[in-house]
C-alpha atoms as a PDB file:
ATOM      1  CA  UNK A   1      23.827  -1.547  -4.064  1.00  0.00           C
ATOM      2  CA  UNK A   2      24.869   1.840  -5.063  1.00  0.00           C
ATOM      3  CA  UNK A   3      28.262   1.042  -6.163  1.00  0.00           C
ATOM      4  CA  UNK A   4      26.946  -0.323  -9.930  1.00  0.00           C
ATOM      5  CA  UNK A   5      24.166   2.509  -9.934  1.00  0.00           C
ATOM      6  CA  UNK A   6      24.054   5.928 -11.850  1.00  0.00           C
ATOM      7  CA  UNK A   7      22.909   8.963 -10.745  1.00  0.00           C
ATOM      8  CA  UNK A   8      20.459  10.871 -13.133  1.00  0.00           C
ATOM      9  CA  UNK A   9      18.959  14.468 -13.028  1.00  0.00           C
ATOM     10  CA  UNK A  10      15.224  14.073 -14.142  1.00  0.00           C
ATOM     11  CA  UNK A  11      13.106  17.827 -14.527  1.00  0.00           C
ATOM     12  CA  UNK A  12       9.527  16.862 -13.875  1.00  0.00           C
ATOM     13  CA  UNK A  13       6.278  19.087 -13.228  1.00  0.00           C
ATOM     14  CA  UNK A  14       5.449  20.313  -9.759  1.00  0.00           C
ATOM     15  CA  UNK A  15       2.011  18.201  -9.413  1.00  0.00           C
ATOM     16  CA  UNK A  16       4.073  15.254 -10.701  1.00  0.00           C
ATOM     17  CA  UNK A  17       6.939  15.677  -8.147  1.00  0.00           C
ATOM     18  CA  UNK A  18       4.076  15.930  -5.318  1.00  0.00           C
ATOM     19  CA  UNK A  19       2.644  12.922  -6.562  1.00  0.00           C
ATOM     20  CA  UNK A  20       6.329  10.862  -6.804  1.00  0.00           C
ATOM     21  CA  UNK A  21       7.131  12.539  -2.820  1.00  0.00           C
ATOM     22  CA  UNK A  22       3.673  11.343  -1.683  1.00  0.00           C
ATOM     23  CA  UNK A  23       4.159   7.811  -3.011  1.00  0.00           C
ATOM     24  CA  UNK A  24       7.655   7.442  -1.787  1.00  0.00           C
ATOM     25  CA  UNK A  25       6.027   8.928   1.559  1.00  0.00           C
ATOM     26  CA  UNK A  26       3.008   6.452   1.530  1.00  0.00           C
ATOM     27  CA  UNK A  27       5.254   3.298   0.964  1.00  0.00           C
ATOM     28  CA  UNK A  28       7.914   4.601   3.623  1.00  0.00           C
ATOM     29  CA  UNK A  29      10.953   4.344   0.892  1.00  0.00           C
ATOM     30  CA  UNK A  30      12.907   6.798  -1.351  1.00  0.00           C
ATOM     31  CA  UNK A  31      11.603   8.562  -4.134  1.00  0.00           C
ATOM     32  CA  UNK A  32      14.672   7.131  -6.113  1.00  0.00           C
ATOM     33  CA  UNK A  33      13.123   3.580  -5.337  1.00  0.00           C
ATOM     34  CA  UNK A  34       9.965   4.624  -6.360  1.00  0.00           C
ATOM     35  CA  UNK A  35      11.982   6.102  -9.565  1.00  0.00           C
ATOM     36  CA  UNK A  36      13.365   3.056 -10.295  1.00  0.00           C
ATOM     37  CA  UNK A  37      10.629   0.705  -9.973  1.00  0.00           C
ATOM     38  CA  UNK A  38       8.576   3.026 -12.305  1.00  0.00           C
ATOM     39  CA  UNK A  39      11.505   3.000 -14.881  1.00  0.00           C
ATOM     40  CA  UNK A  40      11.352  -0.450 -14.211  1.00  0.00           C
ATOM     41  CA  UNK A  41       7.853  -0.991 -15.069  1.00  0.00           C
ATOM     42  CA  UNK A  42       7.642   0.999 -17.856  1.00  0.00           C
ATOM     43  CA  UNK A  43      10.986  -0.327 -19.532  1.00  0.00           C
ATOM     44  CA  UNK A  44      11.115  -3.622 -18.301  1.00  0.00           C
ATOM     45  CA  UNK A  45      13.614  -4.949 -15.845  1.00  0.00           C
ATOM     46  CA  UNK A  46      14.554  -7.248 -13.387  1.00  0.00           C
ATOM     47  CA  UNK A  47      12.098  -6.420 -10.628  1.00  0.00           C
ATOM     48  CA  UNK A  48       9.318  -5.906 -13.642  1.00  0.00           C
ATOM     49  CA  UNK A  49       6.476  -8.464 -12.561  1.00  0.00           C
ATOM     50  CA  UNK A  50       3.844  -9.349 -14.724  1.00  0.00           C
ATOM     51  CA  UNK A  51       0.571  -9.342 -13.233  1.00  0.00           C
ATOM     52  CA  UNK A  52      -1.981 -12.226 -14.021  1.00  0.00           C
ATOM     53  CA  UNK A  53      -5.521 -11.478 -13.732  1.00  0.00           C
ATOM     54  CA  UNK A  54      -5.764 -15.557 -13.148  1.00  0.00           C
ATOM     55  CA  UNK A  55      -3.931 -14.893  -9.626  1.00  0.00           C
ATOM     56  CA  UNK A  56      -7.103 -13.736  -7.810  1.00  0.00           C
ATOM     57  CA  UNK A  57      -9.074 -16.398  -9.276  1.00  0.00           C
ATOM     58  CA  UNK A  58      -9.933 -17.570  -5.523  1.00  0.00           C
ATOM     59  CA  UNK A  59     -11.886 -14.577  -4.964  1.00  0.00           C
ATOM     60  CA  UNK A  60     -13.527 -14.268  -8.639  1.00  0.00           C
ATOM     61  CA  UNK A  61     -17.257 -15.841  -7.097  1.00  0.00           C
ATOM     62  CA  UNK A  62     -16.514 -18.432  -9.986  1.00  0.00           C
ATOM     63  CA  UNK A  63     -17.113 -22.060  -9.599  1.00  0.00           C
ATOM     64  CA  UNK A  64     -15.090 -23.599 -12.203  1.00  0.00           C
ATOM     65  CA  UNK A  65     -11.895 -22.245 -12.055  1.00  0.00           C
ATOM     66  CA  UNK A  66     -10.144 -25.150 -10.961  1.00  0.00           C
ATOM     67  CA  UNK A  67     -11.818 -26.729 -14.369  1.00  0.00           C
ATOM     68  CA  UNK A  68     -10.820 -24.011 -16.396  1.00  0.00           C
ATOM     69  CA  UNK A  69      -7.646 -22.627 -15.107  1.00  0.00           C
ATOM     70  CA  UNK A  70      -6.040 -24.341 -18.036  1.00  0.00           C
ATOM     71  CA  UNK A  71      -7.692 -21.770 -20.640  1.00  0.00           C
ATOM     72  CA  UNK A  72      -7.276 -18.444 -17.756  1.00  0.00           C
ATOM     73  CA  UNK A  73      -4.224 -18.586 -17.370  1.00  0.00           C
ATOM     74  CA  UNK A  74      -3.489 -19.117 -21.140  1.00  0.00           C
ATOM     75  CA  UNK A  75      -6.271 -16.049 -22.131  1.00  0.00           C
ATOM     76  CA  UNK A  76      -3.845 -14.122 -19.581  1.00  0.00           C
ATOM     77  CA  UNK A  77      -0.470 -14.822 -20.731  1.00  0.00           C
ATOM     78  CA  UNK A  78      -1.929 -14.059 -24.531  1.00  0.00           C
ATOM     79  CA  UNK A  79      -2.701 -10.528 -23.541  1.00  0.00           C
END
């Protein structure tokens, strides 16, 4: 995985670079994984997934989703 990656010097704030070690820390990766999927996410990428509100439907209390997943999932994608 390495071999087709660059290596980048990034200066960032001290409360920032506790915040990126404490993430990488919390999730039991790198901080250059965490790095990347936040470059990721905020650029777009590969490993960018979009996030539809219309996924948790099971758990929304709602009784008609199943009648009106049709228009939630389009009222998501529009956003």
């Amino acid at each position: 995985m390495l071999a087709y990656m660059k290596r980048t010097t990034v200066k960032i704030p001290d409360a920032l670079d506790a915040r990126l070690r404490h993430e990488a820390e919390r999730r039991g990766t790198t901080i250059a994984e965490v790095s990347r999927e936040a470059l990721e996410a905020y650029l777009g990428g590969p490993s960018t997934r979009r996030q539809l509100g219309a996924a948790a439907a099971g758990r929304s209390g709602r009784s008609d989703v199943s009648e009106r997943i049709e228009e939630i999932l389009a009222s998501e994608v529009g956003q």
